[in-house]
Protein backbone atom coordinates (compact mmCIF):
# COMPACT_ATOMS: atom_id res chain seq x y z
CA UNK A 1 65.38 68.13 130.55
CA UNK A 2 67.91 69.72 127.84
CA UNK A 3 70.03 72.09 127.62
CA UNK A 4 72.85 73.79 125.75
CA UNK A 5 75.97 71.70 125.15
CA UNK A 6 78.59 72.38 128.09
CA UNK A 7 75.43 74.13 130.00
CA UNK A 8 73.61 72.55 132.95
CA UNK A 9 72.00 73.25 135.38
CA UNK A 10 72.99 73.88 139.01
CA UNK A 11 71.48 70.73 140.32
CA UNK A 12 72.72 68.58 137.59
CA UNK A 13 74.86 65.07 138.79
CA UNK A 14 77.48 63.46 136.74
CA UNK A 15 76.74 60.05 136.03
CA UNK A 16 77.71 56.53 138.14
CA UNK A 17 81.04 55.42 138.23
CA UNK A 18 81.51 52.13 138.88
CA UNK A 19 84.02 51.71 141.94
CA UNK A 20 86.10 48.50 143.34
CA UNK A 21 83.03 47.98 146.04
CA UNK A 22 80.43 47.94 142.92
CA UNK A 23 78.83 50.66 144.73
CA UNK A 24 78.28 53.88 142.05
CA UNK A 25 79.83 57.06 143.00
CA UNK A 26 77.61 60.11 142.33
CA UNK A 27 78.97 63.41 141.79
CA UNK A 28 77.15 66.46 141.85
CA UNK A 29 78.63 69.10 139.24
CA UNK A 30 80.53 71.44 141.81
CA UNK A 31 82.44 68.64 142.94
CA UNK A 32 83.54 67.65 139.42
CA UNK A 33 84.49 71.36 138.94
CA UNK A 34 86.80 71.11 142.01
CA UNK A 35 88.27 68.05 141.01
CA UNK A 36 89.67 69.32 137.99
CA UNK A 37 90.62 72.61 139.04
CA UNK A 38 92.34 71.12 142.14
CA UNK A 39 94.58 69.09 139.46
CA UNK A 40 95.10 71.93 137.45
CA UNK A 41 98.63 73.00 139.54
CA UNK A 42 99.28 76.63 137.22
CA UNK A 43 95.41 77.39 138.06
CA UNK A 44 95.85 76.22 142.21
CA UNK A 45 99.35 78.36 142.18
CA UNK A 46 97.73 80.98 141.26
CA UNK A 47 94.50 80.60 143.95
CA UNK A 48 97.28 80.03 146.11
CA UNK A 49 99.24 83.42 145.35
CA UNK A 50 95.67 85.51 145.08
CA UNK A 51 94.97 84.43 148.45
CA UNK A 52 98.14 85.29 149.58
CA UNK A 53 98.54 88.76 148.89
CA UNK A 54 95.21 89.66 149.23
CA UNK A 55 95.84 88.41 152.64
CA UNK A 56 98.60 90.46 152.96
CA UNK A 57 96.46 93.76 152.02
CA UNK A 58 94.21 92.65 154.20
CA UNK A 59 96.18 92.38 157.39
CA UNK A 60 98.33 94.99 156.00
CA UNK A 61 97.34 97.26 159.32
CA UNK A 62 99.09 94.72 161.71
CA UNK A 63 101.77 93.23 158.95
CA UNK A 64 103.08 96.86 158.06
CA UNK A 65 106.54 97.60 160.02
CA UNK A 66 105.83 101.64 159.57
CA UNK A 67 103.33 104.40 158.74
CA UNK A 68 103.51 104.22 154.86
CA UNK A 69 102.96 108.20 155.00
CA UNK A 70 105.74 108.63 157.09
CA UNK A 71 108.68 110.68 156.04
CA UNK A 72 111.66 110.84 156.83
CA UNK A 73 114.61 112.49 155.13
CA UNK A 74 117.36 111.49 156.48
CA UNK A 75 116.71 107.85 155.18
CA UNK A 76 115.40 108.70 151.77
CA UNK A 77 116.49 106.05 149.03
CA UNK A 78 117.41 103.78 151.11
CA UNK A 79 118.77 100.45 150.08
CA UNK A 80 116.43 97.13 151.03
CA UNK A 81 118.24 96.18 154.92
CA UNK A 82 117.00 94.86 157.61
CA UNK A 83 115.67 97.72 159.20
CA UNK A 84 113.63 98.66 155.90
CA UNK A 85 113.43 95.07 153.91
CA UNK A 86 112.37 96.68 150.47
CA UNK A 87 114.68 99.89 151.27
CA UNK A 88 112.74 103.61 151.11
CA UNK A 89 112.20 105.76 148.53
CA UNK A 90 113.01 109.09 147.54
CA UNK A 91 110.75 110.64 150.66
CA UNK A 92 112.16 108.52 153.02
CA UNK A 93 108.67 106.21 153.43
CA UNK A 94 109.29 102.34 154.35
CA UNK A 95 108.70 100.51 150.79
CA UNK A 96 107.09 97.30 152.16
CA UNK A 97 104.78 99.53 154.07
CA UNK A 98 103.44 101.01 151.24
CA UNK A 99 103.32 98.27 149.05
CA UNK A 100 100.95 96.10 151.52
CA UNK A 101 98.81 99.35 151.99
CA UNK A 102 98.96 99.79 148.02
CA UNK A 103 97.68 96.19 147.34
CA UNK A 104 94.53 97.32 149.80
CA UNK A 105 93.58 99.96 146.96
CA UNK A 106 94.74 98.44 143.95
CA UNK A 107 93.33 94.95 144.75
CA UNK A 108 90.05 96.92 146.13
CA UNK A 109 89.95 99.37 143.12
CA UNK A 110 89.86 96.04 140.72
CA UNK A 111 87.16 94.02 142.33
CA UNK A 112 84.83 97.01 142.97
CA UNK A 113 85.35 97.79 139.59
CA UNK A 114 84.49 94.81 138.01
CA UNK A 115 81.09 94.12 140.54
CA UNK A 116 80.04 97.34 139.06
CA UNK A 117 81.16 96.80 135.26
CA UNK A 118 79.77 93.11 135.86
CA UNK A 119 76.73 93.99 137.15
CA UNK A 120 75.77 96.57 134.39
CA UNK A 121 76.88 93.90 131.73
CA UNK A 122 74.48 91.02 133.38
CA UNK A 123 71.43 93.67 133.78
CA UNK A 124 71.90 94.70 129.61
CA UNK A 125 72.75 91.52 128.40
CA UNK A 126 69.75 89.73 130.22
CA UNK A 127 67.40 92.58 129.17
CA UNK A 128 68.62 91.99 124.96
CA UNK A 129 68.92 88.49 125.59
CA UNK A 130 65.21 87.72 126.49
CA UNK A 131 63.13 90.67 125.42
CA UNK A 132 64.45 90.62 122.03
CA UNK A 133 62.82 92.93 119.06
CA UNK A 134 63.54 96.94 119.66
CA UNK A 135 65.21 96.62 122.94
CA UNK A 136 67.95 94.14 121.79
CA UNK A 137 68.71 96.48 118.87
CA UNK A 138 68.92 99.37 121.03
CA UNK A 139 70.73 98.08 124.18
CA UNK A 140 73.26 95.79 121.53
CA UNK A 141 73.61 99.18 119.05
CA UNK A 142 74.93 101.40 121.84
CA UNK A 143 77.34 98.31 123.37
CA UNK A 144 78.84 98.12 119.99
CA UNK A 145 79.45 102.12 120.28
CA UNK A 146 81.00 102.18 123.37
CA UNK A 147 83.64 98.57 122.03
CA UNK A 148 83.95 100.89 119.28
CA UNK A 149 85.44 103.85 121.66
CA UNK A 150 89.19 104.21 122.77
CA UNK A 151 88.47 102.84 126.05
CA UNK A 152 91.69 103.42 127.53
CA UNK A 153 91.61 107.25 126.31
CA UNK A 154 88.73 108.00 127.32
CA UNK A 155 89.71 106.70 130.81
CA UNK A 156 92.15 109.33 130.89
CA UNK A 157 90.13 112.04 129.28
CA UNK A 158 87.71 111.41 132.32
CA UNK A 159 89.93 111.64 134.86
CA UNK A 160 91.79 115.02 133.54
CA UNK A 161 88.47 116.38 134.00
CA UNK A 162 87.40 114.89 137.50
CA UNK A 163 89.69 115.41 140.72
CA UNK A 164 91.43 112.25 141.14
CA UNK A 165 89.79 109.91 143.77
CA UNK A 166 89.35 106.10 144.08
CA UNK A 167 85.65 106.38 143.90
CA UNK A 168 86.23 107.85 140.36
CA UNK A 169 88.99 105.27 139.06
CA UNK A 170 85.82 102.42 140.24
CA UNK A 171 83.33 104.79 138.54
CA UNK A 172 85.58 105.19 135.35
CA UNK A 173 86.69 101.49 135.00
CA UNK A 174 83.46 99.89 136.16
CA UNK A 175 81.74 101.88 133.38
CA UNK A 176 83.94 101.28 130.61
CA UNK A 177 84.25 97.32 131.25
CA UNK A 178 80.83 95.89 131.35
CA UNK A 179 80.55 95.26 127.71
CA UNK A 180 81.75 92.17 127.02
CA UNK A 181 80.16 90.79 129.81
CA UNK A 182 76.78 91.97 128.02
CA UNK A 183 77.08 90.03 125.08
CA UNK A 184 78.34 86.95 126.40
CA UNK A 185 75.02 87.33 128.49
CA UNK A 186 72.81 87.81 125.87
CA UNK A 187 74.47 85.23 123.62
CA UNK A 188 73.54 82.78 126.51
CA UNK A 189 70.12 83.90 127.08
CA UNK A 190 69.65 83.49 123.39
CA UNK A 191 70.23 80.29 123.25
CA UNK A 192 68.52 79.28 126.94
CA UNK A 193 65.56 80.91 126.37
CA UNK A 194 64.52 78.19 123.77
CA UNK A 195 65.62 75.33 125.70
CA UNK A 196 63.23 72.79 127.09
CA UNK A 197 63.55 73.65 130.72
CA UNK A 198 62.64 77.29 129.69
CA UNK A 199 59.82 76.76 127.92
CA UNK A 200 58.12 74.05 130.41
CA UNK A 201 58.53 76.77 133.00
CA UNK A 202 56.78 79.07 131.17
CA UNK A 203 53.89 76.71 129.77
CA UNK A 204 52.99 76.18 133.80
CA UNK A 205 52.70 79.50 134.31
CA UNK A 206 56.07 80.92 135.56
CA UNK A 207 56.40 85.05 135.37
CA UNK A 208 59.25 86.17 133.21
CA UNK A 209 61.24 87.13 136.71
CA UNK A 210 60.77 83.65 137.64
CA UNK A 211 62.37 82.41 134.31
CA UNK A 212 64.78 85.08 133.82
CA UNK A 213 66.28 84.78 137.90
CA UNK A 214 65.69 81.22 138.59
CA UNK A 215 65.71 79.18 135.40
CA UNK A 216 68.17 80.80 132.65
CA UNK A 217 70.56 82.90 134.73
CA UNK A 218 71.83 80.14 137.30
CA UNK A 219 73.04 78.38 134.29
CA UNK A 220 75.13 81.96 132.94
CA UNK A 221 77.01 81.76 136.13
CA UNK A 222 79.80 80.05 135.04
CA UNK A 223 80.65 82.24 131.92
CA UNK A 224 79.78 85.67 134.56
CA UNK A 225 82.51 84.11 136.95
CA UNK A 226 85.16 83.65 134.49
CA UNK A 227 84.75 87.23 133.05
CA UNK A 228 84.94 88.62 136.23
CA UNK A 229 87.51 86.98 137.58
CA UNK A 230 89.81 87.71 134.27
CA UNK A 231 88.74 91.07 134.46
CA UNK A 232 89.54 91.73 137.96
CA UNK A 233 93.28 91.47 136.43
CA UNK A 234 92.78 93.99 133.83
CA UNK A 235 91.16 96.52 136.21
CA UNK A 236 94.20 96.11 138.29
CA UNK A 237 96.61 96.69 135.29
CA UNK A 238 94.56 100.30 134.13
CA UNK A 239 94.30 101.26 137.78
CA UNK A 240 98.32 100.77 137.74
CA UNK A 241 98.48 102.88 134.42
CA UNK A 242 96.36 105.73 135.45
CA UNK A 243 97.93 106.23 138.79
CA UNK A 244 101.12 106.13 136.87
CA UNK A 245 100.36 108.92 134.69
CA UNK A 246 99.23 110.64 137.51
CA UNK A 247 95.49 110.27 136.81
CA UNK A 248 94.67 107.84 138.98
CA UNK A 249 94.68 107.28 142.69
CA UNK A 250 95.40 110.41 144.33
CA UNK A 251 99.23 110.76 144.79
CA UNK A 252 99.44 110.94 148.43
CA UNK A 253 97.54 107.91 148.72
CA UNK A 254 99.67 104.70 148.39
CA UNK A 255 98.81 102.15 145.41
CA UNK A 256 101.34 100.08 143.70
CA UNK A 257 100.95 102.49 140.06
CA UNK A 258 101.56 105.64 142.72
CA UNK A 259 104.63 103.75 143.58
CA UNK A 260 105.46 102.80 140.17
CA UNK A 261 105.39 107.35 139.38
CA UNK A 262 107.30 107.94 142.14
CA UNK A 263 110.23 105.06 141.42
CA UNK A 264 110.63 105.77 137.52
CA UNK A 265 112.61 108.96 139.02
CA UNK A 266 114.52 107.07 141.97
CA UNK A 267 116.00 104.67 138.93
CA UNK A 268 117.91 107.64 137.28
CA UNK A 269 119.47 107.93 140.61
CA UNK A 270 120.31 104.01 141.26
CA UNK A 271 117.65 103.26 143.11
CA UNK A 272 116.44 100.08 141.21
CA UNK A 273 114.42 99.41 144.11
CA UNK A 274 111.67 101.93 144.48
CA UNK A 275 110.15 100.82 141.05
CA UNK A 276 111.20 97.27 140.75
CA UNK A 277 108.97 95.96 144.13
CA UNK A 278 105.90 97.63 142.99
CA UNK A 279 105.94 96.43 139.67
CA UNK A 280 106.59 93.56 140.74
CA UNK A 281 103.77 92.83 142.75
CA UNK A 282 101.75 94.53 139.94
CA UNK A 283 102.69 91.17 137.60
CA UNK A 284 102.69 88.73 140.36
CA UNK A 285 98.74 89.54 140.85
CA UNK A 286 97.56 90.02 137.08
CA UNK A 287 99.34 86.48 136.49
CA UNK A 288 97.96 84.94 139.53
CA UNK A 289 94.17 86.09 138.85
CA UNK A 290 94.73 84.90 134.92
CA UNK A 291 95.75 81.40 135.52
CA UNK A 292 93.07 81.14 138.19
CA UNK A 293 90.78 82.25 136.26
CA UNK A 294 92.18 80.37 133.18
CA UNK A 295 91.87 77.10 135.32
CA UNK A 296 88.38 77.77 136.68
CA UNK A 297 87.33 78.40 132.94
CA UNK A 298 88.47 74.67 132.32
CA UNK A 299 87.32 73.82 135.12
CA UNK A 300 83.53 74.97 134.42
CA UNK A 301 83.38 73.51 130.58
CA UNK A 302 85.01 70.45 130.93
């Protein structure tokens, strides 16, 4: 059984090695993947750091010192103390609050996002991928159009029109990131489709389902994991940049880009504070889910 170079499948085994007992040591491809991510110490920093604040987003319920819609006047821009760590901002609301329930929305606005933009690209570039003919042209035609669009414009067309929401930001962005998912898909399938595994399967019979779900797409997973997982980072980055312009997450709902509008007014006032945290924790994630996913793509095609 063949198939494409740096492709195999799931069940494939890396050959003996030789060991000081002259015993071989077999190991099955997920734990060669492992070993070289786990000496990979950017990619593992950044695992380490993704876990981490998602954790913290997670919890953020119990972790939270205050109600991050709570106001109060009397303390409003507040430098970072030990009664408010990260200080308040111009309303008064408890900064380190707000940013661990912001991470819930932004962090939850990215990976929704990308299931749904990931899931469209799979579906479309399967379908060109394997049927080929009219349906390729079509399906590949109209993913070139929408490459071809302003993406991030058109995000913000969209949401002028719609009342802000976070269902609409995962609508908008899920929509308008699935294509180059697609054609790594189809450029996979293309090539699969006409390997020898493929086409024993479907000499004994096999229905296209069969070949299309259990033969060619377990061996896409690698390149669908690594787009996702980069992607993730850039649907955290336009959430941050709509909700900064206002377009985004509605404004009385906290999200690190909210945060972001609100501080670039505190900073005219001194407070360096209110903007500098969220932001902050805006590049700490993007660069933790890029090397990652940066080490899990070596990782996969070593």
């Amino acid at each position: 059984m063949t198939v494409n170079a740096g492709i195999e499948p799931r069940s494939a085994v890396i050959p003996a090695l030789p060991t000081l007992s002259g015993k071989p040591v077999i190991r099955r491809r997920h734990q060669r993947i492992w070993l070289h991510f786990r000496h990979n110490r950017l990619a593992v920093a950044g695992g380490i750091l993704l876990l981490l604040i998602s954790a913290l987003a997670i919890f953020a319920p119990t972790l939270a010192p205050y109600d991050p819609a709570y106001i109060d006047l009397g303390k409003a821009s507040s430098a970072p103390s030990w009664q408010h760590w990260l200080g308040t901002d111009r309303m008064g609301r408890d900064i380190l609050s707000r940013i661990l329930f912001g991470g819930r929305v932004s962090l939850g606005v990215g990976f929704a996002a990308m299931i749904l933009g990931t899931t469209i690209g799979v579906v479309f570039g399967a379908a060109a991928g394997y049927a080929r003919g009219a349906i390729d042209g079509i399906l590949m035609r109209f993913t070139d159009m929408m490459l071809a669009l302003p993406t991030f414009f058109l995000l913000i067309t969209v949401q002028a029109i719609f009342v802000p929401s976070v269902l609409n930001v995962i609508l908008v962005i899920g929509l308008t990131s699935w294509m180059g998912v697609a054609r790594i898909v189809r450029g996979q399938f293309l090539t699969l489709k006409h390997r020898d595994f493929v086409i024993a399967a479907r000499a004994t019979g096999c229905s296209k389902r069969r070949i299309v779900f259990s033969h060619i797409l377990p061996n896409v997973t690698s390149q669908i994991l690594v787009s996702f997982t980069l992607g993730v980072a850039n649907a955290v980055l336009v959430e941050s940049a709509l909700s900064f312009l206002g377009l985004g997450v509605p404004v009385y709902q906290a999200s690190w880009g909210n945060m972001l509008m609100d501080g670039q007014m505190s900073i005219l006032t001194g407070a360096w504070w209110v903007a500098f945290f969220p932001g902050l924790m805006i590049l700490l994630t993007a660069e933790a889910i890029n090397l990652f996913g940066d080490g899990l793509e070596d990782a996969l095609y070593r």
